[in-house]
Protein backbone atom coordinates (compact mmCIF):
# COMPACT_ATOMS: atom_id res chain seq x y z
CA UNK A 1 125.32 182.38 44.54
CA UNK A 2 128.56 183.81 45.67
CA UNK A 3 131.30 181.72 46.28
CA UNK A 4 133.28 181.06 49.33
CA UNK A 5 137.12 181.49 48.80
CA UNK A 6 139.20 178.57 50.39
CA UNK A 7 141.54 181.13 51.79
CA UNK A 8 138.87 182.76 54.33
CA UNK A 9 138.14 179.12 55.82
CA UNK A 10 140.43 177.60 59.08
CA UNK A 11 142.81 175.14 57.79
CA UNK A 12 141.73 171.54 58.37
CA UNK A 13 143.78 168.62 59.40
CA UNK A 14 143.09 165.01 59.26
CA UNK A 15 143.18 163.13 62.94
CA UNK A 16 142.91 159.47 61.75
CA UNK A 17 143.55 158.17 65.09
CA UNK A 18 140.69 160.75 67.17
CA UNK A 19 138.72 161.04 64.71
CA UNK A 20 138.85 157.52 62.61
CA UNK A 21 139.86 157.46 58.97
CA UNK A 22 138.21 160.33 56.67
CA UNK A 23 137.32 163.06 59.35
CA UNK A 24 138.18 166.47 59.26
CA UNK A 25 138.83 168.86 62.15
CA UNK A 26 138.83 172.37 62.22
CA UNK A 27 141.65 174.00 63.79
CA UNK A 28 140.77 177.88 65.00
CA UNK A 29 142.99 180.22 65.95
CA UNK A 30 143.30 181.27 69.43
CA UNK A 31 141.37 184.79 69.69
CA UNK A 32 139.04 186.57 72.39
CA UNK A 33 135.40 186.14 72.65
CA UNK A 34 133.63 188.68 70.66
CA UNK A 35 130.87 190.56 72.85
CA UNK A 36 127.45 190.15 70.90
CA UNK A 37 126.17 193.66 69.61
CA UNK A 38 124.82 196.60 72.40
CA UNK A 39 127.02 194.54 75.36
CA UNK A 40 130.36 195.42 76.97
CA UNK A 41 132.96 192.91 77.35
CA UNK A 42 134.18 192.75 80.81
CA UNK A 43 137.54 193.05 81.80
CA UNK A 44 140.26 190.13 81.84
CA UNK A 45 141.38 191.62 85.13
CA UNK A 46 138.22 193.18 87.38
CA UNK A 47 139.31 195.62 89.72
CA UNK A 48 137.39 194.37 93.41
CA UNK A 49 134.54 195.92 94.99
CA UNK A 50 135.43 198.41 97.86
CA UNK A 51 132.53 197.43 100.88
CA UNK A 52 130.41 200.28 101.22
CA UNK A 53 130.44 201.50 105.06
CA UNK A 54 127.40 203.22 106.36
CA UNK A 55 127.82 207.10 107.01
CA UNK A 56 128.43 207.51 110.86
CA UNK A 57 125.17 208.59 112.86
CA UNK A 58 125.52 211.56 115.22
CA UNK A 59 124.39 210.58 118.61
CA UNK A 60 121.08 211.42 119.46
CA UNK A 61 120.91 214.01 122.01
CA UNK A 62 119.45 212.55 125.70
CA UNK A 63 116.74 213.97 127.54
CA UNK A 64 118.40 216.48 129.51
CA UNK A 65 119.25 218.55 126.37
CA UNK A 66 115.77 217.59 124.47
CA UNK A 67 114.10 218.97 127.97
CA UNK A 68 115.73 222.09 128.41
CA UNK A 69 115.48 224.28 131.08
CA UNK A 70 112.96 226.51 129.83
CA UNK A 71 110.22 223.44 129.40
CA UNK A 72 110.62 222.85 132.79
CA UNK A 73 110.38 226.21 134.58
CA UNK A 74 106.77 226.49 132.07
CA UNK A 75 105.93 222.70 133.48
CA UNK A 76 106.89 224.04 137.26
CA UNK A 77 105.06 227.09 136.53
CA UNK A 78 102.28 225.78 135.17
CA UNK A 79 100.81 223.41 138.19
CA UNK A 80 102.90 226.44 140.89
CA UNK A 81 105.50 224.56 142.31
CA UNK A 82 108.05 225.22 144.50
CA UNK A 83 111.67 225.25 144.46
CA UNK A 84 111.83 221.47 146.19
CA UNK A 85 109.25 220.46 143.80
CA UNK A 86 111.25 221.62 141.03
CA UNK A 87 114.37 219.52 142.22
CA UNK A 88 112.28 216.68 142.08
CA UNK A 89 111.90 217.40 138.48
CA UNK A 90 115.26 217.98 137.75
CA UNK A 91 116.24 214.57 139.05
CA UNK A 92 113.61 212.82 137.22
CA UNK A 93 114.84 214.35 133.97
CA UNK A 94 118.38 212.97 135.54
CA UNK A 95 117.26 209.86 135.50
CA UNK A 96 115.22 209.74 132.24
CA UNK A 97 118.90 210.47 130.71
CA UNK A 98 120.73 207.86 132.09
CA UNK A 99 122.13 204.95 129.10
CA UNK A 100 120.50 205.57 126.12
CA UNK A 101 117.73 207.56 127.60
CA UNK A 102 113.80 208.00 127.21
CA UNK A 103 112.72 209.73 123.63
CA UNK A 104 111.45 213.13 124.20
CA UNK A 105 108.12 212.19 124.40
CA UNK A 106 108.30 209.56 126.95
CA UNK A 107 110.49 211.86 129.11
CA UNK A 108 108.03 214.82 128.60
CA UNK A 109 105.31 212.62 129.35
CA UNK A 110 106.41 211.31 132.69
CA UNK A 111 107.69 214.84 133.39
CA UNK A 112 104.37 216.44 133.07
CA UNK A 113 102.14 213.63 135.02
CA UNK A 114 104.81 213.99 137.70
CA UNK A 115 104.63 217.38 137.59
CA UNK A 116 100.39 217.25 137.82
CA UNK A 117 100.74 214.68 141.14
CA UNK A 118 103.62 217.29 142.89
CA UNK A 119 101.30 220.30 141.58
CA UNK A 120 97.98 218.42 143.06
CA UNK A 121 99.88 217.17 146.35
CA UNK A 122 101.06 221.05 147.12
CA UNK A 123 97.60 222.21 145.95
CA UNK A 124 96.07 220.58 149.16
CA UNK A 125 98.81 221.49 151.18
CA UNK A 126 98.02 225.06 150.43
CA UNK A 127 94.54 224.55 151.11
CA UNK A 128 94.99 222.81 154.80
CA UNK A 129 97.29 225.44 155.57
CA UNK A 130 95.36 228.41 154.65
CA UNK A 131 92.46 225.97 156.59
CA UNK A 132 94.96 226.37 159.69
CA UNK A 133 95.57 229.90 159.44
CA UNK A 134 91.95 230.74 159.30
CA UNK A 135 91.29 228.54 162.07
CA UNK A 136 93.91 229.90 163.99
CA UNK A 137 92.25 233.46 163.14
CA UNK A 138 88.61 233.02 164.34
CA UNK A 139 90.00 230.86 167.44
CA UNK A 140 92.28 234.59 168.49
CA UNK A 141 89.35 236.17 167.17
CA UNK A 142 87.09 234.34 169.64
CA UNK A 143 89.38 234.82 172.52
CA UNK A 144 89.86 238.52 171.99
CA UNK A 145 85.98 239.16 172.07
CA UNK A 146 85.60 237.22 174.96
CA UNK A 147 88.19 238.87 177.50
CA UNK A 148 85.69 241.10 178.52
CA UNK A 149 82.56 238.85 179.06
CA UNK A 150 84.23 235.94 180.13
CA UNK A 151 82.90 235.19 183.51
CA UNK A 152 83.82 231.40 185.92
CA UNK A 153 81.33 228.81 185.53
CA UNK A 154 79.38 227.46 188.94
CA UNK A 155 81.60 224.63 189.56
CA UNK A 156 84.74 226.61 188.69
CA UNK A 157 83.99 229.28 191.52
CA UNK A 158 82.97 226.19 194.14
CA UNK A 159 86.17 225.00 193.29
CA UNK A 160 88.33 227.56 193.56
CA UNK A 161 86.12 228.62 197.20
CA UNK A 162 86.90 225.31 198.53
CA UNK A 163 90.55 225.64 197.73
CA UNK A 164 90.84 228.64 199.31
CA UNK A 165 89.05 227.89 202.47
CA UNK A 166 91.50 224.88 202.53
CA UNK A 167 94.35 226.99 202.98
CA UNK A 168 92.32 229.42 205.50
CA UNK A 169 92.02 226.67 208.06
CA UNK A 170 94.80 224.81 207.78
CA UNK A 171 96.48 224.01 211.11
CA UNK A 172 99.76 224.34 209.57
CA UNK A 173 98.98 227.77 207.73
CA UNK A 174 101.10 230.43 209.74
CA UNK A 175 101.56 232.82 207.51
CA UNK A 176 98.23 234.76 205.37
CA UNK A 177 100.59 237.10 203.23
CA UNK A 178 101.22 235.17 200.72
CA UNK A 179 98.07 232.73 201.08
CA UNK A 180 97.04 234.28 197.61
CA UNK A 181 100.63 232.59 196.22
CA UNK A 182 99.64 228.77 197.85
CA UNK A 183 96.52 229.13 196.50
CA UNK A 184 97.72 230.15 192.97
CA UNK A 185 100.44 227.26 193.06
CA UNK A 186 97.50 224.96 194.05
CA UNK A 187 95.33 226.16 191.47
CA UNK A 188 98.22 225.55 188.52
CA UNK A 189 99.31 221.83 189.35
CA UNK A 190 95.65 220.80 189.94
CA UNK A 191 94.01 222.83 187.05
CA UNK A 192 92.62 219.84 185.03
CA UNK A 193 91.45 218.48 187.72
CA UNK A 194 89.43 221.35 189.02
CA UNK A 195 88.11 222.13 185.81
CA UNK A 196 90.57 225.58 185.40
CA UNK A 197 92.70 224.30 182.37
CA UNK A 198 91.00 226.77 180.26
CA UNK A 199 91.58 229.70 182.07
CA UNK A 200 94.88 229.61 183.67
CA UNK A 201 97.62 231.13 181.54
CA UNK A 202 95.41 233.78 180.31
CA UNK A 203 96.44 237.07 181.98
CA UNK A 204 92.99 238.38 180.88
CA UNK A 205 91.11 235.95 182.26
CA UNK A 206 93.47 235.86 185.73
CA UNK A 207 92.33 240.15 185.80
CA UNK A 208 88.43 239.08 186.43
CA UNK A 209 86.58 240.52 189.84
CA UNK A 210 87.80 238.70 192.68
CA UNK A 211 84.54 235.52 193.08
């Protein structure tokens, strides 16, 4: 066995009054810990952690520049509106912007289904009008043909002959040279009431053979 020199041991002291009579106590030298084997010893003096800070995040862009113009005019274009209906769209996408704003599919959602009920509303408009116009047609249409064969009902001509032989014998009628006028004037405030509304203010129908 190999022996231990006395010079590679810690010098030993005797504490009689800690320790009681006969103990020993080691006395090491002051030194470092030693790391154990593979491990790093850390530093007497760390240097402190910087706090990381998050990168900054670019603003995300509103709804006006995710819906650009071009998506629009093919929205507009697409259910044929007009130039008021497109400002309507506009100012929804206006609004849609406004604080943080919609996400691009919300705002192109509630762009297109208010671009269907403006595209549906001016649908029908277009319908009743061309309705109008073609009512409007036959009605000129109607009038035109009959100019020619239009002809004074029964109780039309006994009205207008019992007008006219009002004014004849009048006592107070002095004057027959303009009896065609009174009559005439007689004949316009009183037209609904004998039944002329339809035909006076209709030169063609004011041309006929005299009754």
């Amino acid at each position: 066995m190999q022996e231990t020199s006395n010079d590679s041991l810690p010098p030993v002291h005797r504490n009689a009054d800690r320790w009681g009579p006969g103990s020993l106590q080691y006395s090491f030298p002051p030194s470092s810990p030693t790391p154990a084997p593979g491990l790093t010893a850390f530093p007497s003096n760390p240097t402190p952690l910087t706090p990381l800070t998050p990168p900054p995040q670019s603003a995300l862009p509103s709804g006006s520049d995710l819906v650009g113009t071009v998506m629009l005019d093919q929205i507009a274009n697409h259910w044929k509106l007009d130039a008021e209906d497109k400002d309507r769209l506009r100012f929804f996408v206006r609004i849609g912007s406004l604080g943080p704003g919609l996400s691009l599919p919300a705002l192109a959602t509630g762009l297109y289904s208010l671009a269907a009920k403006l595209g549906i509303a001016a649908a029908a408009r277009r319908l009743q009008e061309k309705e109008q116009r073609d009512y409007h047609t036959v009605m000129r249409d109607l009038e035109i043909r009959l100019a020619d064969t239009f002809t004074l009902t029964t109780p039309q001509k006994e009205n207008v002959r019992s007008v006219i032989a009002s004014h004849i014998f009048d006592a107070q009628q002095t004057s027959f040279s303009t009896l065609h006028l009174d009559v005439m004037a007689h004949l316009q405030v009183h037209q609904q009431r004998l039944d002329l509304d339809n035909i006076l203010g209709h030169l063609s129908y004011h041309r006929q053979p005299p009754i």
